[in-house]
Protein backbone atom coordinates (compact mmCIF):
# COMPACT_ATOMS: atom_id res chain seq x y z
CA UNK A 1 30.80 134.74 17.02
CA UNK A 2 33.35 137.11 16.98
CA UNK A 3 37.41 136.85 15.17
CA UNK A 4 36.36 136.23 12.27
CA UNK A 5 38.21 136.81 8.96
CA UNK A 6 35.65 139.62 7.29
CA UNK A 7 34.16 137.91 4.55
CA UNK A 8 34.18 134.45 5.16
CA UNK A 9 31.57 133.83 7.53
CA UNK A 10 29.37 130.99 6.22
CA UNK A 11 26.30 130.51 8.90
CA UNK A 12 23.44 132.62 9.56
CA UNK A 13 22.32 133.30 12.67
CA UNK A 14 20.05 129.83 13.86
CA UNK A 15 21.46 127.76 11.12
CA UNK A 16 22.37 124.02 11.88
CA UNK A 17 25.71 122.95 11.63
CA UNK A 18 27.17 119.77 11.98
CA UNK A 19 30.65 118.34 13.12
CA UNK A 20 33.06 118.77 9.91
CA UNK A 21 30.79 122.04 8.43
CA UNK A 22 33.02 125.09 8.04
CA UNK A 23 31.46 128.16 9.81
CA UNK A 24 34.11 130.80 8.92
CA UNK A 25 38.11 131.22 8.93
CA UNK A 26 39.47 132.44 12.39
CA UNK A 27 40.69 135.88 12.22
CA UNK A 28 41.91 138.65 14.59
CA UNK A 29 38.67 141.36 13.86
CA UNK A 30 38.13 143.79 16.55
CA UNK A 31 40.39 143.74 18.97
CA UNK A 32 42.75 141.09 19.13
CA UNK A 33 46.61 140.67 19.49
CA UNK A 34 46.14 137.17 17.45
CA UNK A 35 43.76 134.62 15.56
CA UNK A 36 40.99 133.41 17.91
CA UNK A 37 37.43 132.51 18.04
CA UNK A 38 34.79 132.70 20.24
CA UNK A 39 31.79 130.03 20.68
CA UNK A 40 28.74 129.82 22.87
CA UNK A 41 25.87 127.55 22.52
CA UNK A 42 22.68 128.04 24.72
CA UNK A 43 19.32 126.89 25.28
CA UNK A 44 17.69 129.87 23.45
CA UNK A 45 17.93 132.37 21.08
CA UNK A 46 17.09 134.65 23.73
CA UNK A 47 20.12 136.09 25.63
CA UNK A 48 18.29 137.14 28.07
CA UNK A 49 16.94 133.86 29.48
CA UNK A 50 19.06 131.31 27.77
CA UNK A 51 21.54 129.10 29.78
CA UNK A 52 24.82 128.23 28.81
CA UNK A 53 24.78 124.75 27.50
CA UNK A 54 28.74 122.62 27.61
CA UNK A 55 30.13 122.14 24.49
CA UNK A 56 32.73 119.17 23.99
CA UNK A 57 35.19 118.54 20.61
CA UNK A 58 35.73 115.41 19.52
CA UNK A 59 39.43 115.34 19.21
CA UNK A 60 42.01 118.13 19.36
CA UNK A 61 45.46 118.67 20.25
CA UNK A 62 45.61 121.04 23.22
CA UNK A 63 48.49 123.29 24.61
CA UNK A 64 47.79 124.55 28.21
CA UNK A 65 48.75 127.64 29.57
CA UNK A 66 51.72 125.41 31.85
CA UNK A 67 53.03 124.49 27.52
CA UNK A 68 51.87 120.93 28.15
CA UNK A 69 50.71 119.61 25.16
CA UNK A 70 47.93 117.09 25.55
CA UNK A 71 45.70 115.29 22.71
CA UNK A 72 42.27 115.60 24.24
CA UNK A 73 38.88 113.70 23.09
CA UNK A 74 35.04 114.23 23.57
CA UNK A 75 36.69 117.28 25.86
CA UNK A 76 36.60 121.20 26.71
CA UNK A 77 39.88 123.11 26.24
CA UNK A 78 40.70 124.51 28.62
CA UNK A 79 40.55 128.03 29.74
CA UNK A 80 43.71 129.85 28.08
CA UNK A 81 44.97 127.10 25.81
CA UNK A 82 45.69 126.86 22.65
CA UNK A 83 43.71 124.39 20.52
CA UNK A 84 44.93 122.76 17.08
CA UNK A 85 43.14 120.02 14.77
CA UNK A 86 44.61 116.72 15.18
């Protein structure tokens, strides 16, 4: 996880979470023009060998790259949108 405000993250590497739980406050750490976040989940805690596994929000607003703005459920965003709570 990477963007994070320093200081707030709240998870541990191999921690559970669950939908709702607060992991951290997006940030622009690093190098980054604005607030973002980056999320992965895999197979394994091994890099080397773990496979990407799909993720999929349960509701979200969504503005695409073409400024559409779309309310999205059980979804991906997709690549280059911007995502806000609903």
């Amino acid at each position: 996880m990477m963007h994070f405000q320093r200081g707030s993250l709240r998870v541990l590497a191999g921690d559970q979470v669950s939908p709702g739980d607060q992991i951290g406050n997006c940030g622009n750490s690093g190098n980054s023009t604005q607030p973002h976040l980056h999320i992965q989940a895999m197979d394994s805690p091994d890099p080397k060998i773990a496979k990407g596994m799909p993720l999929r929000f349960e509701e979200f607003q969504q503005r695409s790259p073409r400024r559409t703005s779309t309310l999205k459920r059980l979804a991906c965003p997709e690549q280059g949108s911007v995502v806000s709570r609903v």
